[in-house]
Protein backbone atom coordinates (compact mmCIF):
# COMPACT_ATOMS: atom_id res chain seq x y z
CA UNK A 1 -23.27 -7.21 -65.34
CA UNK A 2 -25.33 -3.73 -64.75
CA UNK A 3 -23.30 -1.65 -61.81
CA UNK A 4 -25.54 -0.55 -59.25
CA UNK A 5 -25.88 3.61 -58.49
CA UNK A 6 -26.24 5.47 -55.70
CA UNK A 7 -28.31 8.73 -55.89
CA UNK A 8 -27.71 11.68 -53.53
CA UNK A 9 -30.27 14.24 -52.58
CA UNK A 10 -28.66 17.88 -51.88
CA UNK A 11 -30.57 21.09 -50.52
CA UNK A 12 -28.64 24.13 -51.05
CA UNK A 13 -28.36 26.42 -47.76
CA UNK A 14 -28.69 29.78 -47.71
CA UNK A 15 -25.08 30.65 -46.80
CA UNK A 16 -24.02 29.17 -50.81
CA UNK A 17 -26.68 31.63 -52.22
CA UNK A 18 -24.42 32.54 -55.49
CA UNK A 19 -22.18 29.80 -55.40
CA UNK A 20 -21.41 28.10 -58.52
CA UNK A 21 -22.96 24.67 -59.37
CA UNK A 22 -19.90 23.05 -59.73
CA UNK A 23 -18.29 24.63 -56.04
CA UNK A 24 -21.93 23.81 -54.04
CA UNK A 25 -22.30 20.50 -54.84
CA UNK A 26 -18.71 19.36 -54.82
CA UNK A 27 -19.00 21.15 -51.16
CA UNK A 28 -21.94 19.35 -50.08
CA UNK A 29 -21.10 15.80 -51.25
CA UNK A 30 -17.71 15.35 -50.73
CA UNK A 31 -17.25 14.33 -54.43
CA UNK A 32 -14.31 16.28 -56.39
CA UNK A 33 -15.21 19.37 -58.65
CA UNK A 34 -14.34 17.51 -61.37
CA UNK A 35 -16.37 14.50 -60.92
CA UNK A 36 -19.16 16.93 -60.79
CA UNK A 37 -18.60 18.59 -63.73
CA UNK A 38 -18.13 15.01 -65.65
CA UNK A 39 -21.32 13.97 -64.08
CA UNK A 40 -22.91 17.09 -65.34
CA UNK A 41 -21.91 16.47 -68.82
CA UNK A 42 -23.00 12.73 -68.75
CA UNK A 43 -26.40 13.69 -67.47
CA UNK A 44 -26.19 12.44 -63.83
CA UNK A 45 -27.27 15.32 -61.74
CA UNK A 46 -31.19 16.68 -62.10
CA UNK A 47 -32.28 19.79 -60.48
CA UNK A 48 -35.67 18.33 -58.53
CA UNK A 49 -38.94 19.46 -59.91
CA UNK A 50 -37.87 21.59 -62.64
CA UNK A 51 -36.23 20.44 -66.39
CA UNK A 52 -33.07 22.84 -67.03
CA UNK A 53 -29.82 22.54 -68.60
CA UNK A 54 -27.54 22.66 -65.99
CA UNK A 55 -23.61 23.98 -65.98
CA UNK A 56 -21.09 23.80 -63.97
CA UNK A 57 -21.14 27.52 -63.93
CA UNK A 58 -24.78 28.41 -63.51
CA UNK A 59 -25.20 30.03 -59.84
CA UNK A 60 -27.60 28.53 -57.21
CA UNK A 61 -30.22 29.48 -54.97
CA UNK A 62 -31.06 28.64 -51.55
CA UNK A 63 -33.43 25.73 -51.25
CA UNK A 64 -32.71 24.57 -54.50
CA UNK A 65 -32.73 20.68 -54.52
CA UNK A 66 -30.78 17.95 -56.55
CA UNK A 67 -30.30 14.92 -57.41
CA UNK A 68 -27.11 13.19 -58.39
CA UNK A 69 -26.87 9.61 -59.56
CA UNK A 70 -23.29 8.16 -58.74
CA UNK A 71 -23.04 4.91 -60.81
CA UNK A 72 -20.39 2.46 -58.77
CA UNK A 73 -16.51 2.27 -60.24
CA UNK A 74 -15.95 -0.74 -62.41
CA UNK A 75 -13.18 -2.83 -60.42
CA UNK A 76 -9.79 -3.03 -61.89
CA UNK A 77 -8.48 -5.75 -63.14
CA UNK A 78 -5.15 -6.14 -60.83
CA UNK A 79 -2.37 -8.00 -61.10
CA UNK A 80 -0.27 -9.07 -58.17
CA UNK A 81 2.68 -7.83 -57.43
CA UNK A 82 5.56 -9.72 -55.47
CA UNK A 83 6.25 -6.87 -53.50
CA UNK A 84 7.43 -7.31 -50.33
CA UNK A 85 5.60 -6.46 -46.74
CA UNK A 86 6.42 -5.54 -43.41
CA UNK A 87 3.88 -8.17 -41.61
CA UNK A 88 3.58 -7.00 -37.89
CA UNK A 89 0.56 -9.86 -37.39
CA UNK A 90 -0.96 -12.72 -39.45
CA UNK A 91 -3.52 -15.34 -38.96
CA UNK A 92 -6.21 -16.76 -41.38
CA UNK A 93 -8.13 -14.06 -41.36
CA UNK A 94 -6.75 -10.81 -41.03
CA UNK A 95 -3.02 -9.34 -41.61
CA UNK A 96 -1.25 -6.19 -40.22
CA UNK A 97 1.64 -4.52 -42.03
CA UNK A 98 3.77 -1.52 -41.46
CA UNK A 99 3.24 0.19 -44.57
CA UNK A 100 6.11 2.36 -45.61
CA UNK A 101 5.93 5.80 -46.76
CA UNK A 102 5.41 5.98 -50.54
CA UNK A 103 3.10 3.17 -50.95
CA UNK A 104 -0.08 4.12 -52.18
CA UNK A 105 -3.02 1.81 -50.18
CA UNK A 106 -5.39 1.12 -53.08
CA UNK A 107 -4.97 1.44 -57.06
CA UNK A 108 -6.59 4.86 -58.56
CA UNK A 109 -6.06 7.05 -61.68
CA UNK A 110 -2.58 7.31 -61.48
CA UNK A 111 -1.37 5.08 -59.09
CA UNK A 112 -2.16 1.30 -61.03
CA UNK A 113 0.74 -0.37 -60.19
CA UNK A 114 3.28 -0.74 -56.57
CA UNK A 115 0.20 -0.40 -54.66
CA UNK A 116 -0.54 -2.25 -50.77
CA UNK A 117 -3.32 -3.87 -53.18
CA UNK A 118 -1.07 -5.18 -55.07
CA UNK A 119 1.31 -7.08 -52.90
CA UNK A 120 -1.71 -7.96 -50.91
CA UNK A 121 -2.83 -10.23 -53.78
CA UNK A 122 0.46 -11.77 -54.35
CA UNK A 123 0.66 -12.78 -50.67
CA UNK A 124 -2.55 -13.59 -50.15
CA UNK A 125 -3.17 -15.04 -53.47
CA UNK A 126 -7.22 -14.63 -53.50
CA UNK A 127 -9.21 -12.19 -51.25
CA UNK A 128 -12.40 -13.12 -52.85
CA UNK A 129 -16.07 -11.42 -51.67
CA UNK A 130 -14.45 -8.23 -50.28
CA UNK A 131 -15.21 -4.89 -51.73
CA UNK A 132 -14.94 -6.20 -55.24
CA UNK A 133 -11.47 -6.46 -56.18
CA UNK A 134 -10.85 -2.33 -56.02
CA UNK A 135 -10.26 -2.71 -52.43
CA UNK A 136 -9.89 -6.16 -51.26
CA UNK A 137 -9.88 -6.36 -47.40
CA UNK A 138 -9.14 -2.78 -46.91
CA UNK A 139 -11.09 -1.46 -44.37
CA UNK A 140 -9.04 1.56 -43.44
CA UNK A 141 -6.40 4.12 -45.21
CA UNK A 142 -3.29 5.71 -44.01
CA UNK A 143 -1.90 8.53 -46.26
CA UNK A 144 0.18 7.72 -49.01
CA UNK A 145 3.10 10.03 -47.23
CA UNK A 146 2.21 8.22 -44.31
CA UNK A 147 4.23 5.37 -42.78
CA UNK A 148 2.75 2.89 -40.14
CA UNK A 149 0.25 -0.23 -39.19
CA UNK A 150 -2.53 -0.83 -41.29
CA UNK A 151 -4.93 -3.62 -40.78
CA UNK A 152 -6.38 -6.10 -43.75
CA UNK A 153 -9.11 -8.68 -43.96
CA UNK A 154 -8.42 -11.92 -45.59
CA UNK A 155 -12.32 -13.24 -45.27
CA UNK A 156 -15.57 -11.74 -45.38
CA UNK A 157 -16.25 -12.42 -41.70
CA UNK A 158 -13.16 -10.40 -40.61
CA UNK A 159 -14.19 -7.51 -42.89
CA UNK A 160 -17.49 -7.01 -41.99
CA UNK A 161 -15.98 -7.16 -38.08
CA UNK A 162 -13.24 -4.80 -38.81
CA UNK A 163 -15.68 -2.88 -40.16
CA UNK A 164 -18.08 -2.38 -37.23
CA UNK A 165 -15.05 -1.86 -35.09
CA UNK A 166 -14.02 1.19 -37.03
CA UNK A 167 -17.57 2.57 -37.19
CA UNK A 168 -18.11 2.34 -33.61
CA UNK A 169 -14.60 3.68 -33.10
CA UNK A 170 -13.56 0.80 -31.02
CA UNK A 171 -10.16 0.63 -32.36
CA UNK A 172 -6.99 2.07 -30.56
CA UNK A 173 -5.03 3.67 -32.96
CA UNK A 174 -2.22 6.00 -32.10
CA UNK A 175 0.24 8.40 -34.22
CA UNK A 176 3.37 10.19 -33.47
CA UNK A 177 4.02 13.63 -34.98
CA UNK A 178 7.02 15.32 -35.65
CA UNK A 179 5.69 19.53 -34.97
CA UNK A 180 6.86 22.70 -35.55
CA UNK A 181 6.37 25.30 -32.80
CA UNK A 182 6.10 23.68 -28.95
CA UNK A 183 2.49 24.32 -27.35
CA UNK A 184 0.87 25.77 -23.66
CA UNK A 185 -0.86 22.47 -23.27
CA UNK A 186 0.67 18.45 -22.53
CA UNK A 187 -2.84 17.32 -23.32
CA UNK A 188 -5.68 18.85 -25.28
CA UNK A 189 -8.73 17.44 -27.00
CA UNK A 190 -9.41 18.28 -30.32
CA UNK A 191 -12.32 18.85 -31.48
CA UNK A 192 -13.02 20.27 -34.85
CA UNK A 193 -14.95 19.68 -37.72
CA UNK A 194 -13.27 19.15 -40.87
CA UNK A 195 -14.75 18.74 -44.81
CA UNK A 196 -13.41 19.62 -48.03
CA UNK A 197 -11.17 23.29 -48.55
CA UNK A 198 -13.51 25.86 -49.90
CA UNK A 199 -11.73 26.99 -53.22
CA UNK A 200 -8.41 24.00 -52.99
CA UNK A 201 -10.07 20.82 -53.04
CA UNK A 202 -7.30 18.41 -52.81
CA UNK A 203 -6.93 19.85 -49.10
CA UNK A 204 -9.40 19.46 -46.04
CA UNK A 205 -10.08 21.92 -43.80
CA UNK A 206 -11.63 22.99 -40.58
CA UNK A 207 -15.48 23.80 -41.72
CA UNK A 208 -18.28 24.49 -39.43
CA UNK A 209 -20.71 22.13 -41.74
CA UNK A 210 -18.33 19.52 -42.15
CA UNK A 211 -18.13 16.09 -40.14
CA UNK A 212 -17.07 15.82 -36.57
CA UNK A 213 -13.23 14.68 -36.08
CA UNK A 214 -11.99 14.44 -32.50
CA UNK A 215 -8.20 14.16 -31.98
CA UNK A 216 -6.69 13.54 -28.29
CA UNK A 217 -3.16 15.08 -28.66
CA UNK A 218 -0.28 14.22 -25.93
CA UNK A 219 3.44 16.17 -26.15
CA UNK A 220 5.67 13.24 -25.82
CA UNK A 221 9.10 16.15 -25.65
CA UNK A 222 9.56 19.57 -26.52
CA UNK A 223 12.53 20.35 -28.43
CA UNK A 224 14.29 23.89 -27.28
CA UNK A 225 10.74 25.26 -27.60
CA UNK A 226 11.22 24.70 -31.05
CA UNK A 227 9.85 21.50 -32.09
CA UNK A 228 7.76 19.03 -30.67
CA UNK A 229 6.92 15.31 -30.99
CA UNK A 230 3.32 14.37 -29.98
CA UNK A 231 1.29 11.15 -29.68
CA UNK A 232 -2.15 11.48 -31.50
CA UNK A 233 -4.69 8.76 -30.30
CA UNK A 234 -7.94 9.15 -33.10
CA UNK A 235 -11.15 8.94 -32.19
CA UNK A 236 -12.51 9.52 -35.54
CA UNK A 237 -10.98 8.91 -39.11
CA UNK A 238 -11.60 11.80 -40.81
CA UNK A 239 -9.40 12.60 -44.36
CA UNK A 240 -6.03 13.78 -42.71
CA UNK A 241 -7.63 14.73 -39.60
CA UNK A 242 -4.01 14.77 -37.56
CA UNK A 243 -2.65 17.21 -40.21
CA UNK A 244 -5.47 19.16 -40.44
CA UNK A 245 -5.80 19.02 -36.46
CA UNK A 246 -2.06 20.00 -35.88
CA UNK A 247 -2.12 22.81 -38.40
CA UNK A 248 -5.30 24.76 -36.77
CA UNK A 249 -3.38 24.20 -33.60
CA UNK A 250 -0.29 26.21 -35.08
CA UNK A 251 1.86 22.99 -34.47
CA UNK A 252 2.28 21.78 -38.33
CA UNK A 253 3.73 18.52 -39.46
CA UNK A 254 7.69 18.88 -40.22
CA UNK A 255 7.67 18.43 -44.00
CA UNK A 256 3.78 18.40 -44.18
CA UNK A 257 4.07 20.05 -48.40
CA UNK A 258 -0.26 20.40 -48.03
CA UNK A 259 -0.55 22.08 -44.46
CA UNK A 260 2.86 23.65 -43.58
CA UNK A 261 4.73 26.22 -44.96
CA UNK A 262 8.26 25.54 -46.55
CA UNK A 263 10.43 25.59 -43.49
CA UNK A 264 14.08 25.84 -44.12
CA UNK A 265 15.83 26.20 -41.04
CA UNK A 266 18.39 28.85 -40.45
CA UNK A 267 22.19 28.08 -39.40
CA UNK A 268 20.62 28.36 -35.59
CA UNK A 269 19.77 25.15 -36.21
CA UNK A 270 22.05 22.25 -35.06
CA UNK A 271 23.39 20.61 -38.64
CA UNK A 272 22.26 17.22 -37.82
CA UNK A 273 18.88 18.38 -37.61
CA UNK A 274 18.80 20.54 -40.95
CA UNK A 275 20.18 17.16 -42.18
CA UNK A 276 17.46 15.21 -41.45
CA UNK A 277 14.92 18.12 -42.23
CA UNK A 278 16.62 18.31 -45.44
CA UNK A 279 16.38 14.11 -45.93
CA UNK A 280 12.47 13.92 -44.88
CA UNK A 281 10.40 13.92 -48.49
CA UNK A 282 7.53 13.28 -46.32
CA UNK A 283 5.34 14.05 -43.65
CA UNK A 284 6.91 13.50 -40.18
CA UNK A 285 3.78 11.28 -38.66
CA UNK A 286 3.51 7.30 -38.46
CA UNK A 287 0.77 5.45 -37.10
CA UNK A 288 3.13 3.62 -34.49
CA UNK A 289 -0.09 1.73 -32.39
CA UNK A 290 -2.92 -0.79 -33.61
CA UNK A 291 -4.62 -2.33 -31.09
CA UNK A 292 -8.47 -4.10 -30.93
CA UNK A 293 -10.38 -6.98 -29.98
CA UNK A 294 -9.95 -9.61 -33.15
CA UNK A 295 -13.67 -9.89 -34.55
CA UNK A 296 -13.02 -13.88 -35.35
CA UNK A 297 -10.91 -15.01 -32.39
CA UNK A 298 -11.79 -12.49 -29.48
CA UNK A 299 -7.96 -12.05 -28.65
CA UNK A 300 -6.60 -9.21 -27.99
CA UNK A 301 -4.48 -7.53 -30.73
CA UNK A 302 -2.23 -4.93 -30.33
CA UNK A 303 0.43 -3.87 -32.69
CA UNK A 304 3.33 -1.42 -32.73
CA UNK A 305 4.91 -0.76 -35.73
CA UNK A 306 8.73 0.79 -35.43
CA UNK A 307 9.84 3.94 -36.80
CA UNK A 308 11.37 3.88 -40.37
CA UNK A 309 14.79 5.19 -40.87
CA UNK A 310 13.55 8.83 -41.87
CA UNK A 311 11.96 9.15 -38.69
CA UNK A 312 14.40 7.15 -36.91
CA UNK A 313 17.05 9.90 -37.76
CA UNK A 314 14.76 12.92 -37.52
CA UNK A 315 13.86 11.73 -33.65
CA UNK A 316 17.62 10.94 -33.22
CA UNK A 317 18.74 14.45 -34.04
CA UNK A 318 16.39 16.33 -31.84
CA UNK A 319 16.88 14.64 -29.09
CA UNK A 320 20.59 15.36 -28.95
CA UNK A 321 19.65 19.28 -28.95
């Protein structure tokens, strides 16, 4: 069967006058520098009205216009995985687990096995007519790192409803966050727009072209004007928008490795908290509260998913400061 493509037109603005192909379109599209440069080589990308050779390399002008044809991933042939989930909610048609930290959501280069997909098929046994079988019934991601509720679609109906409740943002969804640093504020709006990092490209940043993310951040407790745990209610599900969020707001993630420095906490510290600093291979955030209107049954759904041991013992220590 012939995969369908998807072609993207770009315009290069005149603030990436001199930019390299390569940077400017990987900017503009959201698709990694190294997906450009393969689509390059395979021919995918035209520069419009004009019949050049184009590298990766070769600089750009302002106004210049392209073309890039993104032919659709071939779906992986999965195998389920008796692996075992954290169900917070289950009817017919959609499920809600507690996804641990660790667990990548979906299989990708790299991660083809001990993914949520992959239990997800064992349990459900078929999740036919959703998203091909890449991502069946996923309709939203929480970071690998990440611990927390995540909601999946068992039938097409639920999918396409979960769907339109996550593009019209009609979906309560709240985090807790484990800071460095205490702030002035108990409640602040955040609004900032965030897109890929200029020159590291496995990080997002806050980028005056990039897409609107708006972040309503509440302290829960300040800890000896050191530390800080804060509930995050989204608005907007933008690629780590919290951490990203947090970070411009000098307040970064305990243990974030992508957008907080190494923090190793002198002896002023109370031991039980440099021992639970010192356990924490991950960031300190969980998505604690689901909640929405079921798009099948009407009901009201709201979900809390409780804090893994990590966090448990993190929380535990601070408090006793």
């Amino acid at each position: 069967m012939k995969h369908s493509q998807k072609i993207l037109s770009l315009i290069i603005p005149e603030e990436m006058m001199g930019q390299r192909l390569d940077h400017a379109l990987a900017h503009l599209s959201d698709v990694s520098r190294s997906r450009i440069k393969e689509l390059l080589k395979n021919g995918c990308i035209e520069q419009s009205n004009r019949t050049v050779i184009l590298k990766a390399s070769s600089a750009v002008c302002a106004g210049d216009s392209f073309a890039i044809t993104l032919p659709d991933n071939r779906p992986l042939e999965l195998i389920p995985e008796a692996i075992p989930l954290d169900i917070l909610f289950e009817d017919e048609y959609l499920l809600i687990v507690n996804k641990p930290a660790g667990m990548v959501v979906h299989p990708s280069h790299g991660h083809d096995t001990g993914t949520l997909v992959h239990a997800l098929l064992h349990h459900c046994k078929s999740l036919p007519g959703i998203n091909g079988v890449e991502r069946p019934g996923i309709v939203h991601r929480i970071d690998k790192d990440t611990s927390g509720s995540l909601v999946i679609a068992k039938t097409e109906a639920a999918h396409h409803g979960l769907a339109s409740l996550f593009s019209e943002h009609d979906i309560n969804r709240q985090y807790l966050a484990w800071c460095k640093g205490v702030s002035r504020w108990n409640h602040q709006r955040i609004e900032q727009p965030i897109a890929r990092h200029h020159h590291h490209r496995q990080k997002m940043a806050i980028v005056s072209t990039g897409k609107m993310a708006i972040t309503d951040a509440d302290v829960e407790r300040r800890f000896d004007h050191q530390f800080s745990r804060l509930r995050l209610t989204l608005h907007t599900g933008r690629t780590h928008q919290i951490r990203v969020h947090l970070a411009a707001e000098g307040l970064p993630i305990l243990a974030d490795s992508t957008y907080a420095r190494n923090f190793n906490p002198g002896k002023s510290i109370p031991e039980p908290i440099r021992d639970a600093l010192s356990a924490l291979k991950r960031q300190a955030l969980h998505a604690e509260t689901l909640g929405f209107i079921h798009p099948i049954t009407q009901e009201d759904i709201l979900c809390q998913a409780p804090l893994p041991a990590d966090l448990t013992a993190l929380n535990h220590a601070l408090e006793q400061m």
